[in-house]
PDB file of N, CA and C in Angstrom:
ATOM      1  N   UNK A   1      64.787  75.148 110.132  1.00  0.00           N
ATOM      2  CA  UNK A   1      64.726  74.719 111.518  1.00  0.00           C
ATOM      3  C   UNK A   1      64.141  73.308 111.640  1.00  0.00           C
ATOM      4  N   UNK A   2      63.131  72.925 110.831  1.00  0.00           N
ATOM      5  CA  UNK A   2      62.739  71.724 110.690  1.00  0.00           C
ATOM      6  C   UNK A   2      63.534  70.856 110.293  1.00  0.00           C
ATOM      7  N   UNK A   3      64.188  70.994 109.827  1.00  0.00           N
ATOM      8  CA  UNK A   3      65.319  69.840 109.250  1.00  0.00           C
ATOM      9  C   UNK A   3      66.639  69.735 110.433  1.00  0.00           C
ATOM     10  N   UNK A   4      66.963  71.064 110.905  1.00  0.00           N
ATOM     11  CA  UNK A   4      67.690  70.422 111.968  1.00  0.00           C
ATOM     12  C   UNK A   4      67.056  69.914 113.212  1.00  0.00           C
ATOM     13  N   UNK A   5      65.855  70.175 113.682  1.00  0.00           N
ATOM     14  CA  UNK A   5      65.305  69.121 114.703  1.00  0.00           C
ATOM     15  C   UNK A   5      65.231  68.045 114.679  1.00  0.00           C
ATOM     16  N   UNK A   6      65.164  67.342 112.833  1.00  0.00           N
ATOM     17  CA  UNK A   6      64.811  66.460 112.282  1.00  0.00           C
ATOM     18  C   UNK A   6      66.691  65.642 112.621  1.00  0.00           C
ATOM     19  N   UNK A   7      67.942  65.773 112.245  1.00  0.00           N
ATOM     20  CA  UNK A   7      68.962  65.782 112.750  1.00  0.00           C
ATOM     21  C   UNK A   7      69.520  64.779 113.821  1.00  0.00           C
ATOM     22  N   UNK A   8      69.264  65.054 115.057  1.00  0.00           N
ATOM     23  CA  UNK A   8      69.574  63.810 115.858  1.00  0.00           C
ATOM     24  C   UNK A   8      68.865  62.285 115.393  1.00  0.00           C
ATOM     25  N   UNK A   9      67.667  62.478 114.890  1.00  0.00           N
ATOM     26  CA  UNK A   9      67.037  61.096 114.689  1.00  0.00           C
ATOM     27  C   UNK A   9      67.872  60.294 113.385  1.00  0.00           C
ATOM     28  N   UNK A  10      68.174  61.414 112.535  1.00  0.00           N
ATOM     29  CA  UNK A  10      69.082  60.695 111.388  1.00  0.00           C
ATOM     30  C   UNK A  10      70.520  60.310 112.052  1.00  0.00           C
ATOM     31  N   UNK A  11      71.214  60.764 112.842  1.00  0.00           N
ATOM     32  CA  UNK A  11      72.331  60.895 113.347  1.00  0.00           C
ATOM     33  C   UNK A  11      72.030  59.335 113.818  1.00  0.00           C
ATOM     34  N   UNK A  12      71.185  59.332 114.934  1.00  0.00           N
ATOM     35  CA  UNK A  12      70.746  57.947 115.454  1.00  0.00           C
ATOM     36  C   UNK A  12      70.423  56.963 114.817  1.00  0.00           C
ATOM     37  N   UNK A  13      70.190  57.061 114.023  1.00  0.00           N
ATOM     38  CA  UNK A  13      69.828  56.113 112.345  1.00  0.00           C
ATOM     39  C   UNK A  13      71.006  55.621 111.721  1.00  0.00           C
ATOM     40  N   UNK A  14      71.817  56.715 111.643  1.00  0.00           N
ATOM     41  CA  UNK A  14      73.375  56.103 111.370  1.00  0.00           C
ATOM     42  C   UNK A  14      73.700  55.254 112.504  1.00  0.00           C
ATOM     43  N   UNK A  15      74.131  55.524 113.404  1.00  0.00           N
ATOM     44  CA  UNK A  15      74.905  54.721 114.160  1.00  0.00           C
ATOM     45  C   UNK A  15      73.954  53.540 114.962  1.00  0.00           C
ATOM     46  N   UNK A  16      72.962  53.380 114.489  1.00  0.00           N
ATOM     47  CA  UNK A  16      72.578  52.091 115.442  1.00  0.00           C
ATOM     48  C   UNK A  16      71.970  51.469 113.688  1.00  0.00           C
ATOM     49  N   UNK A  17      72.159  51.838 112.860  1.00  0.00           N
ATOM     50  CA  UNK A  17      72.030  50.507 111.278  1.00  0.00           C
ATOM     51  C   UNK A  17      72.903  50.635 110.548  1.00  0.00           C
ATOM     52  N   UNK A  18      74.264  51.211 110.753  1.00  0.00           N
ATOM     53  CA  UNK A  18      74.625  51.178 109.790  1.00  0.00           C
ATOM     54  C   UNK A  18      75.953  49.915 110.081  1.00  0.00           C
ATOM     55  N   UNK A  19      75.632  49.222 111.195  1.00  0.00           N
ATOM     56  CA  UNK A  19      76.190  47.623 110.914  1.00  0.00           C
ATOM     57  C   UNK A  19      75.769  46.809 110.447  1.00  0.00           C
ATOM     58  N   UNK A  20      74.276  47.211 110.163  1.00  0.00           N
ATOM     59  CA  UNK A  20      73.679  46.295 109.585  1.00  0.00           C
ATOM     60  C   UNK A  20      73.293  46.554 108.313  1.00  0.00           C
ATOM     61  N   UNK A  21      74.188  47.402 107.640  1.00  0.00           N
ATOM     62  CA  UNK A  21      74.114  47.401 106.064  1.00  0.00           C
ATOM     63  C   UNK A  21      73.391  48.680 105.715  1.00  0.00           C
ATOM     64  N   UNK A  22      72.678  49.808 106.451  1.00  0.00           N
ATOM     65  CA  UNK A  22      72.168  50.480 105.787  1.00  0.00           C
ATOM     66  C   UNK A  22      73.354  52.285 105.655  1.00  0.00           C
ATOM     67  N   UNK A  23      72.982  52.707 104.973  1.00  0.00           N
ATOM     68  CA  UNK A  23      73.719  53.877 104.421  1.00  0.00           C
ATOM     69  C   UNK A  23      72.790  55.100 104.529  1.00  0.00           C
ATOM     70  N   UNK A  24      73.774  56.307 105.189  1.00  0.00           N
ATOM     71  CA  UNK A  24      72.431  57.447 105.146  1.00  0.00           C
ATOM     72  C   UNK A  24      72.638  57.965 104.746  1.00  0.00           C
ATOM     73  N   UNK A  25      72.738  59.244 104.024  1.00  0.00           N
ATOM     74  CA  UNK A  25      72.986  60.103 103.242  1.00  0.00           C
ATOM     75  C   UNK A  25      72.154  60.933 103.141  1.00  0.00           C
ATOM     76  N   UNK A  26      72.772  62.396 103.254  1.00  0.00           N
ATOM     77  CA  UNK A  26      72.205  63.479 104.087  1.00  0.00           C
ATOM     78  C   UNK A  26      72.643  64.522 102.620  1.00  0.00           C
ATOM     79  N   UNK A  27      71.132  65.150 102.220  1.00  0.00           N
ATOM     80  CA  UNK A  27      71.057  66.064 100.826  1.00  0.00           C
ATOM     81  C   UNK A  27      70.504  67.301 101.399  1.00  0.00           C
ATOM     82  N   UNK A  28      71.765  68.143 101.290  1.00  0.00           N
ATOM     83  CA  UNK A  28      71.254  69.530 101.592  1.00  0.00           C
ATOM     84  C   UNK A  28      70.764  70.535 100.200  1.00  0.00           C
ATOM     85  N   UNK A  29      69.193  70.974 100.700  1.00  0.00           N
ATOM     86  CA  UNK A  29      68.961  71.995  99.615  1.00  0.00           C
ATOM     87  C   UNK A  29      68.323  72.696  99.908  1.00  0.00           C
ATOM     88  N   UNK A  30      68.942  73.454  99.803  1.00  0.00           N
ATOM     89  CA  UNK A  30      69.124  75.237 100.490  1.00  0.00           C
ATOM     90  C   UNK A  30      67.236  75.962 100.040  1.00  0.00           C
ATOM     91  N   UNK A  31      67.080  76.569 100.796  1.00  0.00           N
ATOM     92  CA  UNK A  31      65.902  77.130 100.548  1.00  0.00           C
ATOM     93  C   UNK A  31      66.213  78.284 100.423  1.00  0.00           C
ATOM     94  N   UNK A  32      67.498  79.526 101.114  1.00  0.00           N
ATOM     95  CA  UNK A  32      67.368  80.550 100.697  1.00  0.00           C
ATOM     96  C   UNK A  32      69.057  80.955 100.075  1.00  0.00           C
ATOM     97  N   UNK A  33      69.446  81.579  99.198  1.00  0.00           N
ATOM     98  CA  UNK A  33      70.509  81.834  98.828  1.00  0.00           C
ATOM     99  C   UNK A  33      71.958  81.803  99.847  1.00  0.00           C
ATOM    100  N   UNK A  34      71.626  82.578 101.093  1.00  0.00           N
ATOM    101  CA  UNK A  34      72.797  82.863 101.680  1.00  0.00           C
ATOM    102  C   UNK A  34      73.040  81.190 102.520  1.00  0.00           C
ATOM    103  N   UNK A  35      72.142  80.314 102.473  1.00  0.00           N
ATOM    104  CA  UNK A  35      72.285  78.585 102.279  1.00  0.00           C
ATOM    105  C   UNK A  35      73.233  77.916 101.376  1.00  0.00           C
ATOM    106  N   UNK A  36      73.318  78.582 101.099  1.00  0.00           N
ATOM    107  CA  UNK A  36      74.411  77.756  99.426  1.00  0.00           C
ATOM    108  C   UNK A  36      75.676  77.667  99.636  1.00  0.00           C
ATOM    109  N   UNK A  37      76.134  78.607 100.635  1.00  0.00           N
ATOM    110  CA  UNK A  37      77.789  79.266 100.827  1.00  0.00           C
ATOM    111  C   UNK A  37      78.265  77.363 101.348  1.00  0.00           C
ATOM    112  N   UNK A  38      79.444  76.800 100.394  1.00  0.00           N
ATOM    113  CA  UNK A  38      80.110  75.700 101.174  1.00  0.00           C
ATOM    114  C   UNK A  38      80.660  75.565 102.093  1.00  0.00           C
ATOM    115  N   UNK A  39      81.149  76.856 102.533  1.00  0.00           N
ATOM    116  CA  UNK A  39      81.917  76.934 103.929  1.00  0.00           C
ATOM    117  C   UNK A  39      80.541  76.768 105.712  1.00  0.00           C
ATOM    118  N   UNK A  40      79.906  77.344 104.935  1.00  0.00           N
ATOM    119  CA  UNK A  40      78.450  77.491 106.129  1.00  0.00           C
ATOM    120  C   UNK A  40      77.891  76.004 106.406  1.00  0.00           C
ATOM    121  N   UNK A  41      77.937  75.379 105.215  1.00  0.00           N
ATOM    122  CA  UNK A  41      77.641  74.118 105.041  1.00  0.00           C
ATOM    123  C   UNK A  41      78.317  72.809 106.178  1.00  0.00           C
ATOM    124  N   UNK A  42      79.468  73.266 105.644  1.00  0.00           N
ATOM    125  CA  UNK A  42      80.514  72.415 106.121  1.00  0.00           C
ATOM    126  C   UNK A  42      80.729  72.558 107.952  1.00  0.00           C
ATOM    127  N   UNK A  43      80.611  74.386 108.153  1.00  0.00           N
ATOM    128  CA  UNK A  43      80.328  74.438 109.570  1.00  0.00           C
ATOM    129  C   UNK A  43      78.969  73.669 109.814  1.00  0.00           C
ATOM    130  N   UNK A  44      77.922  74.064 109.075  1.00  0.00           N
ATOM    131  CA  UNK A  44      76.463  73.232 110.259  1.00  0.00           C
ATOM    132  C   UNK A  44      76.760  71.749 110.677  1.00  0.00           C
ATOM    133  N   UNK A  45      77.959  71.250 109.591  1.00  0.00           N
ATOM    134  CA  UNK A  45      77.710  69.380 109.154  1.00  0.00           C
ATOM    135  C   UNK A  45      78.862  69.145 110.521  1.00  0.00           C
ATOM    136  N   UNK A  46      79.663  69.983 111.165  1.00  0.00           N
ATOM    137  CA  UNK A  46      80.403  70.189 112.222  1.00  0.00           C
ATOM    138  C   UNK A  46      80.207  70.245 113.465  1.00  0.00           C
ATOM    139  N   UNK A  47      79.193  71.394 113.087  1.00  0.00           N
ATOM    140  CA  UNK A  47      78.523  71.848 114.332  1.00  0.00           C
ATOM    141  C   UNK A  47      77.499  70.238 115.042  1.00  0.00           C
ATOM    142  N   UNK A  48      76.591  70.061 114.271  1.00  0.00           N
ATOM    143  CA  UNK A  48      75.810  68.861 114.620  1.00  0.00           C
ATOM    144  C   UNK A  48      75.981  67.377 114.732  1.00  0.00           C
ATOM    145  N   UNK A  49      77.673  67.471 114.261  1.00  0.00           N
ATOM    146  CA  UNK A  49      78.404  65.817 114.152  1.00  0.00           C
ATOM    147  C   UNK A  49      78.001  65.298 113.510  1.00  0.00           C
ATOM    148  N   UNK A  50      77.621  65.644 112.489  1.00  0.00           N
ATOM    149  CA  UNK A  50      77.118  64.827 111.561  1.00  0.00           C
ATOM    150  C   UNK A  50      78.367  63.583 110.829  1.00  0.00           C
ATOM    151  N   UNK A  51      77.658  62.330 111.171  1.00  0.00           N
ATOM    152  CA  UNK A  51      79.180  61.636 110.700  1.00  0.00           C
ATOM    153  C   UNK A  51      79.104  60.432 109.440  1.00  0.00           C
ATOM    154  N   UNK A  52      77.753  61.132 108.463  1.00  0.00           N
ATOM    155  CA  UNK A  52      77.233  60.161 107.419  1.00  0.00           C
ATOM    156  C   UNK A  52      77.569  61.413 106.425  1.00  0.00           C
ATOM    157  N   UNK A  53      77.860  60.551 105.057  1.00  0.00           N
ATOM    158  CA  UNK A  53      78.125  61.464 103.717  1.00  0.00           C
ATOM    159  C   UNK A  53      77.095  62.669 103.754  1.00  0.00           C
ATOM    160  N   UNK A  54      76.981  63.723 103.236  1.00  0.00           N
ATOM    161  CA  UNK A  54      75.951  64.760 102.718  1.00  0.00           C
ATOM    162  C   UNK A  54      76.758  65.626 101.702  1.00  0.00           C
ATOM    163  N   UNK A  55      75.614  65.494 100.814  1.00  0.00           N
ATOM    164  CA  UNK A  55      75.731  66.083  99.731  1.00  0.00           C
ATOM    165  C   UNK A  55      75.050  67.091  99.523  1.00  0.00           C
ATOM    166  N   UNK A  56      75.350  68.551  98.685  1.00  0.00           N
ATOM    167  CA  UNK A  56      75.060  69.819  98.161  1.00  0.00           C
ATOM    168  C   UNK A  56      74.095  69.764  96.720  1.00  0.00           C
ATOM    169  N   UNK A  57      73.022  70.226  97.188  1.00  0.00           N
ATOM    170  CA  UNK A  57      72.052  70.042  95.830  1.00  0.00           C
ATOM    171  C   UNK A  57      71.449  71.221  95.865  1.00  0.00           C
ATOM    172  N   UNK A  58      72.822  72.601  95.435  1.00  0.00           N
ATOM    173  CA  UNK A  58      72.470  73.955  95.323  1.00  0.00           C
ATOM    174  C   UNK A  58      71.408  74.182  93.887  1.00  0.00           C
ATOM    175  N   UNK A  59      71.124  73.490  92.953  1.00  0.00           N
ATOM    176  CA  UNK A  59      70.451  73.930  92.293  1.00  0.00           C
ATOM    177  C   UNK A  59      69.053  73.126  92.154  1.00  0.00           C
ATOM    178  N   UNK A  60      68.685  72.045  92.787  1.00  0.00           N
ATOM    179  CA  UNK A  60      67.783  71.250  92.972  1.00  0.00           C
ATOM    180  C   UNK A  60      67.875  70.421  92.099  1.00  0.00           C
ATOM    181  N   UNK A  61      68.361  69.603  91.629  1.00  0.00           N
ATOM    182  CA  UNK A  61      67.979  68.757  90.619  1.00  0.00           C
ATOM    183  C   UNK A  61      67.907  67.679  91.407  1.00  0.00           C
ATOM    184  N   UNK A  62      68.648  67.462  92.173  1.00  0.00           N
ATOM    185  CA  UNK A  62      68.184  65.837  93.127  1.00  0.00           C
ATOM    186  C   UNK A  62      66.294  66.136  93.986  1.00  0.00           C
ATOM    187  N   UNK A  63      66.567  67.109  94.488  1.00  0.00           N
ATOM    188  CA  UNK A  63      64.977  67.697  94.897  1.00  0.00           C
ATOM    189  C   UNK A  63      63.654  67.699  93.825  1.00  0.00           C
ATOM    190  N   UNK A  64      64.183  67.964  92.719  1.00  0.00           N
ATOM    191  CA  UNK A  64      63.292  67.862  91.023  1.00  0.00           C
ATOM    192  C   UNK A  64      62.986  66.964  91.546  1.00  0.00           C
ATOM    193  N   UNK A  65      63.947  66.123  90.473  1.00  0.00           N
ATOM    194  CA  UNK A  65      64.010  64.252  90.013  1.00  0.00           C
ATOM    195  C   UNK A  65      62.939  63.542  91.070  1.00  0.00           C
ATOM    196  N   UNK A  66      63.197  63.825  92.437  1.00  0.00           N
ATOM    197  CA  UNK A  66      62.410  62.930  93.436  1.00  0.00           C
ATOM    198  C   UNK A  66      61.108  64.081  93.746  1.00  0.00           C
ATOM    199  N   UNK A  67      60.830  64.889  92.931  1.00  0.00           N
ATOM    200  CA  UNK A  67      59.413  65.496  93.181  1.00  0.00           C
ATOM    201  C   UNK A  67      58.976  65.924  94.606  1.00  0.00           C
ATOM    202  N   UNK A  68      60.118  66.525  95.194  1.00  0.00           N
ATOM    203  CA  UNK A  68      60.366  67.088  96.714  1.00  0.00           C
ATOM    204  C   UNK A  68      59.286  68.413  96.662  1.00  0.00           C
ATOM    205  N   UNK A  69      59.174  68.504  97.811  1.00  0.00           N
ATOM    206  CA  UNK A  69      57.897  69.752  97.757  1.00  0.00           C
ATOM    207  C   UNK A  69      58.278  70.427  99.138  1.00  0.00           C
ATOM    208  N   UNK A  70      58.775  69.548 100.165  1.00  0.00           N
ATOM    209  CA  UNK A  70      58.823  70.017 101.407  1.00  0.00           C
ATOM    210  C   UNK A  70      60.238  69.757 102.070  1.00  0.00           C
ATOM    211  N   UNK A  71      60.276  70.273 102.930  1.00  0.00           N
ATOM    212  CA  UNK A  71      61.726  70.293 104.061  1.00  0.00           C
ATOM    213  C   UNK A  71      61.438  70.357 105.545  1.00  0.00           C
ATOM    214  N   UNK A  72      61.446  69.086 106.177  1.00  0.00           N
ATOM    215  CA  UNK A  72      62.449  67.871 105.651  1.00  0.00           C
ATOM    216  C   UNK A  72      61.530  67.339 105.009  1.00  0.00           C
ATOM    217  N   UNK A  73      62.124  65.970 104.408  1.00  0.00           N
ATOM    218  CA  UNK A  73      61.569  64.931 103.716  1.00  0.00           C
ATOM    219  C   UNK A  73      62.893  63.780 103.908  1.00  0.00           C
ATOM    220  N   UNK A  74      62.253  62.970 104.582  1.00  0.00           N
ATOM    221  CA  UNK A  74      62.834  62.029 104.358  1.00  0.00           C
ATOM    222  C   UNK A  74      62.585  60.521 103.562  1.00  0.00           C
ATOM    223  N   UNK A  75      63.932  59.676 103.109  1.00  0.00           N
ATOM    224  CA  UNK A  75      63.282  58.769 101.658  1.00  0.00           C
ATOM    225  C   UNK A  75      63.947  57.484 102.440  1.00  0.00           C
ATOM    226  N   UNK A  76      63.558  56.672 102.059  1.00  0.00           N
ATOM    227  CA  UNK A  76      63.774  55.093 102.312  1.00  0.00           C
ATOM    228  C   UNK A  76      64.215  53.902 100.855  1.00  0.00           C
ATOM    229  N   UNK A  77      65.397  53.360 100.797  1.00  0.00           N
ATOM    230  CA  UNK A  77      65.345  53.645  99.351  1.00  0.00           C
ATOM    231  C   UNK A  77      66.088  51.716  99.405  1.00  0.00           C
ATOM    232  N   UNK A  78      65.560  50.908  99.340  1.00  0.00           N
ATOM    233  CA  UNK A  78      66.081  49.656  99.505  1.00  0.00           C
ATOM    234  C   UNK A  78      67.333  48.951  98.777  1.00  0.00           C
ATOM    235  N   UNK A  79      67.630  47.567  98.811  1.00  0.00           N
ATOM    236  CA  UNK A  79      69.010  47.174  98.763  1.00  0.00           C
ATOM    237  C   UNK A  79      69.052  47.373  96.971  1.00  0.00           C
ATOM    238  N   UNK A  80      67.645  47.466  96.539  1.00  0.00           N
ATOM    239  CA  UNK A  80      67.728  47.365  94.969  1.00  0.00           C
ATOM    240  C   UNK A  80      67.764  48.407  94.344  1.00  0.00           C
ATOM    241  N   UNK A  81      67.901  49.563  95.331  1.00  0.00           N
ATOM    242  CA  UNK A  81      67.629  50.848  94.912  1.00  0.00           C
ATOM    243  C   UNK A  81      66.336  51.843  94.730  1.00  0.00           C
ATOM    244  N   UNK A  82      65.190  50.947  94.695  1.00  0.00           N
ATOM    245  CA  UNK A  82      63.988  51.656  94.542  1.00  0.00           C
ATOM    246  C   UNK A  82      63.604  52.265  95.864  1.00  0.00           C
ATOM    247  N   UNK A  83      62.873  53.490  95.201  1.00  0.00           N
ATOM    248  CA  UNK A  83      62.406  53.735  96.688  1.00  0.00           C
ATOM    249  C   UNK A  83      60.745  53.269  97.258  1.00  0.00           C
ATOM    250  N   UNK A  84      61.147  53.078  98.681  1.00  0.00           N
ATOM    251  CA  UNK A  84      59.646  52.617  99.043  1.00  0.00           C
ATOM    252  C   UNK A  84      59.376  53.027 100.733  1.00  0.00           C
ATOM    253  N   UNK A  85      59.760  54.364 100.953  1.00  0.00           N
ATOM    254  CA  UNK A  85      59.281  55.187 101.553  1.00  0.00           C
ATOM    255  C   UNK A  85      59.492  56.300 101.760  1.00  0.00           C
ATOM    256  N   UNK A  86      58.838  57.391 102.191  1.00  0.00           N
ATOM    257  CA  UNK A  86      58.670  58.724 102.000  1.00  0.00           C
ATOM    258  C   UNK A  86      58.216  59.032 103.177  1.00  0.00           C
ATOM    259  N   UNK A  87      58.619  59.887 104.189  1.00  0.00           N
ATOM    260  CA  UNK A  87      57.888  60.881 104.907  1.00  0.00           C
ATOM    261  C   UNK A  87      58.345  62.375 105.233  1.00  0.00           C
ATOM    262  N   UNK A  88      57.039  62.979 105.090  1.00  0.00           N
ATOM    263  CA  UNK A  88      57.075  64.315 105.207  1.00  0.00           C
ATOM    264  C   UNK A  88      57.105  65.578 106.617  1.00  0.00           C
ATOM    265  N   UNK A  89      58.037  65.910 107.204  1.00  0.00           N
ATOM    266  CA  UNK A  89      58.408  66.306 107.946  1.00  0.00           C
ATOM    267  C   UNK A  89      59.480  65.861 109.261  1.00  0.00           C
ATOM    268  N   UNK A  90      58.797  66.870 110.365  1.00  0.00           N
ATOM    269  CA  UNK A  90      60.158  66.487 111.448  1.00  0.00           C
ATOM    270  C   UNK A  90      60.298  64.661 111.154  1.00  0.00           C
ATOM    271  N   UNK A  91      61.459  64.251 111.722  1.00  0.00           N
ATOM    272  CA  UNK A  91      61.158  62.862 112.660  1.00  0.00           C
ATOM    273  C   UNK A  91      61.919  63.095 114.352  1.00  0.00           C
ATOM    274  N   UNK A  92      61.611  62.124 115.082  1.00  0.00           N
ATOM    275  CA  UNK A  92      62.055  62.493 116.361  1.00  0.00           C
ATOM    276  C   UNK A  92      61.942  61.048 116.964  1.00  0.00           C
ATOM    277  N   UNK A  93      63.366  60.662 117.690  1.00  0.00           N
ATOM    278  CA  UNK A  93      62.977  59.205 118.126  1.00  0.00           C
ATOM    279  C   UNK A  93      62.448  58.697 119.355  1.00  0.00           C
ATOM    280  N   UNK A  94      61.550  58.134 119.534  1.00  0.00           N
ATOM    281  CA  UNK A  94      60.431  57.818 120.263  1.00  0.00           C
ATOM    282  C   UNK A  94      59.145  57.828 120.035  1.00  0.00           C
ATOM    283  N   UNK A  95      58.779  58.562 119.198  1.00  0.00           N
ATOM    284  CA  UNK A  95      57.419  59.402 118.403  1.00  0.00           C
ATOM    285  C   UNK A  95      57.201  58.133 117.533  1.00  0.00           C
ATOM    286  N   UNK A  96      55.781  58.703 116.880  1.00  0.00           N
ATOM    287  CA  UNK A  96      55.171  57.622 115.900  1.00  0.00           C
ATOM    288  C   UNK A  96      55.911  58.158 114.631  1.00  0.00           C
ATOM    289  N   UNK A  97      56.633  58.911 114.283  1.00  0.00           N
ATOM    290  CA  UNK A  97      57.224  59.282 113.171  1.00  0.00           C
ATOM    291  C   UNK A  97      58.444  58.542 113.221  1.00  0.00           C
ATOM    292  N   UNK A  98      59.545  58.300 113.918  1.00  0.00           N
ATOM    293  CA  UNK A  98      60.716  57.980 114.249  1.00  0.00           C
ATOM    294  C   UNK A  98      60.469  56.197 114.363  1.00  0.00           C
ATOM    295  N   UNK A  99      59.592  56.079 114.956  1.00  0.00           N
ATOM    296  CA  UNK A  99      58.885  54.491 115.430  1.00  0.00           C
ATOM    297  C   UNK A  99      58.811  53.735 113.928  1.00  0.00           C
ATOM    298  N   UNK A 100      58.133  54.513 112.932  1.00  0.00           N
ATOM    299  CA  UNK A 100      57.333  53.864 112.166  1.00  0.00           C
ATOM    300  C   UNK A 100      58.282  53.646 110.793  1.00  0.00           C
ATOM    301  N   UNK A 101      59.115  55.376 110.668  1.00  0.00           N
ATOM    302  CA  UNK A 101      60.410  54.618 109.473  1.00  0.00           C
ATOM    303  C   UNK A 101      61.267  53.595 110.025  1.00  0.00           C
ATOM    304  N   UNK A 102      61.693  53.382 110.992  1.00  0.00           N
ATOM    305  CA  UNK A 102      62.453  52.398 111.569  1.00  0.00           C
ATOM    306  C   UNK A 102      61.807  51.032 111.434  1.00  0.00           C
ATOM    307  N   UNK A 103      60.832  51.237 111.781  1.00  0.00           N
ATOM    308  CA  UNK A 103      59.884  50.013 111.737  1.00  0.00           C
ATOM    309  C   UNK A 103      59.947  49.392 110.060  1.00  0.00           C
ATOM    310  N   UNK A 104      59.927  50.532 109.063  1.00  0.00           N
ATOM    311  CA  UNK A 104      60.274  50.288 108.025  1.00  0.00           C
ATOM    312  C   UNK A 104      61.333  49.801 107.263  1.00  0.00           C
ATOM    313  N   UNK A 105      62.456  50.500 108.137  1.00  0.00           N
ATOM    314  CA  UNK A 105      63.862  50.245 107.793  1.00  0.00           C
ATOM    315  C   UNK A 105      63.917  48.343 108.142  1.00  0.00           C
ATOM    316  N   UNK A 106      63.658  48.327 109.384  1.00  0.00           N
ATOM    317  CA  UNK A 106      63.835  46.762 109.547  1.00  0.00           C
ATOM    318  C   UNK A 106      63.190  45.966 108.928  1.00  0.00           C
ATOM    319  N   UNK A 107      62.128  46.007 107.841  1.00  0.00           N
ATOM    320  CA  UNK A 107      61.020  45.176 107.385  1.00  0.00           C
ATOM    321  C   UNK A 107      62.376  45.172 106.099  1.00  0.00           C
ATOM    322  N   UNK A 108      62.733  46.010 105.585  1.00  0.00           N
ATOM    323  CA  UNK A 108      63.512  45.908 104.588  1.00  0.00           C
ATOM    324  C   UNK A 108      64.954  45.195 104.768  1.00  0.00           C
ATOM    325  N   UNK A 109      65.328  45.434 105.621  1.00  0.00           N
ATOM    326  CA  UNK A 109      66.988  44.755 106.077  1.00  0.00           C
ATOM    327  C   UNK A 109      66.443  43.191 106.110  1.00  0.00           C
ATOM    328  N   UNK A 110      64.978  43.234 106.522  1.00  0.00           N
ATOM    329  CA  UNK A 110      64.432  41.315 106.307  1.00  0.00           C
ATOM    330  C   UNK A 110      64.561  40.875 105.009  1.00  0.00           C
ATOM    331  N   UNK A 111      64.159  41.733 103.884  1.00  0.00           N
ATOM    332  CA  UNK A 111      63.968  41.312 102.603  1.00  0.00           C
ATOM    333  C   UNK A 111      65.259  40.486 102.034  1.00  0.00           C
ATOM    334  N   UNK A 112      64.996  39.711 101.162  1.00  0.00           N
ATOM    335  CA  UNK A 112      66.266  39.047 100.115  1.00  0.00           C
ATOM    336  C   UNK A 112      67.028  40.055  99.632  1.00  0.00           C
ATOM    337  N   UNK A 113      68.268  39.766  99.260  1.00  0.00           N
ATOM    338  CA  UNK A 113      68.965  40.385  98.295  1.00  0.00           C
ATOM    339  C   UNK A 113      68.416  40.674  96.898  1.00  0.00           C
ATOM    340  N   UNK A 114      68.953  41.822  96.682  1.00  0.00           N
ATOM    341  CA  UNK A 114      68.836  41.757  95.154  1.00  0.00           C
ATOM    342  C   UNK A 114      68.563  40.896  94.073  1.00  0.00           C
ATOM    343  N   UNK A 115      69.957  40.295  94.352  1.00  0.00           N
ATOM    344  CA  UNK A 115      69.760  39.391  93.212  1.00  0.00           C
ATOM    345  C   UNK A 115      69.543  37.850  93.263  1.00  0.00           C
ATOM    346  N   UNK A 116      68.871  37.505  95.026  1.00  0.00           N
ATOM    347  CA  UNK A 116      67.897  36.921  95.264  1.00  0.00           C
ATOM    348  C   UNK A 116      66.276  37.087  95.095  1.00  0.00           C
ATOM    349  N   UNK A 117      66.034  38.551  94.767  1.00  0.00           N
ATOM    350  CA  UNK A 117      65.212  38.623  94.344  1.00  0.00           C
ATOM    351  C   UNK A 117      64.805  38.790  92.829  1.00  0.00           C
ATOM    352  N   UNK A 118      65.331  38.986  92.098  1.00  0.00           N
ATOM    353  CA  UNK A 118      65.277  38.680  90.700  1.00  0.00           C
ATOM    354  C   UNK A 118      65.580  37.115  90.413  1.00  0.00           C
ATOM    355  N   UNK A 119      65.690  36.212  91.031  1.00  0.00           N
ATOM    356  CA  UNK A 119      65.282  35.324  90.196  1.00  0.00           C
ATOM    357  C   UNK A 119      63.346  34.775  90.433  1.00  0.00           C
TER     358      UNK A 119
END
C-alpha cells in the first residue's frame, strides 16, 4: 500500500522531467508470492497509468545488489550512473519528502556531463 500511495508522485516525476533528460524506472518486488503473477502486474501498471518502463525483480537480486530493506524506496541515480540519493518511504508532492528529491533531481540536471566531468 505504501508504494502505491507513493505512485502519483513518481507518475508526476515522469511527466514534468522527463524533457529534461531524466528517466524513471519503476522496479517491482513483490513482497508476497501471489505478487509475482505477470498478468496482476501488468493489470496494477494499467490500472494506475503508469507510463514509465517497470521492471519485475521476482527474485530480488536488483533489491540485494542495492541493499534494499524497505518498500518503497526510492533511488536517485545521476547522468554518470552513480547513485546519490536514497529515500525511504511514501513520497507525496507538496510534502517535504516530494519537495526535497526534486529539489535533488534539479541540483543534478545542473551538474556537467559525464564526460565533462571526467576531464
Amino acid at each position: 500500500m505504501n508504494c502505491v500511495r507513493t505512485l502519483p508522485w513518481v507518475q508526476g516525476v515522469h511527466e514534468k522531467y522527463t524533457t529534461k533528460g531524466v528517466r524513471v524506472i519503476g522496479v517491482h518486488t513483490p513482497e508476497f508470492g501471489y505478487e509475482k503473477k505477470r498478468d496482476s502486474i501488468e493489470a496494477a501498471i494499467r490500472k494506475h497509468g503508469l507510463a514509465y518502463p517497470n521492471f519485475v525483480d521476482n527474485d530480488m537480486t536488483y533489491w540485494d545488489a542495492l541493499r534494499n530493506q524497505y518498500w518503497p524506496t526510492t533511488y536517485l541515480v545521476d547522468k554518470c550512473g552513480q547513485l546519490r540519493a536514497k529515500h525511504i518511504g511514501e513520497v507525496h508532492a507538496g510534502q517535504a519528502s516530494g519537495n526535497e528529491l526534486e529539489a535533488s533531481l534539479d541540483k543534478l540536471l545542473a551538474e556537467a556531463d559525464c564526460s565533462l566531468q571526467a576531464r
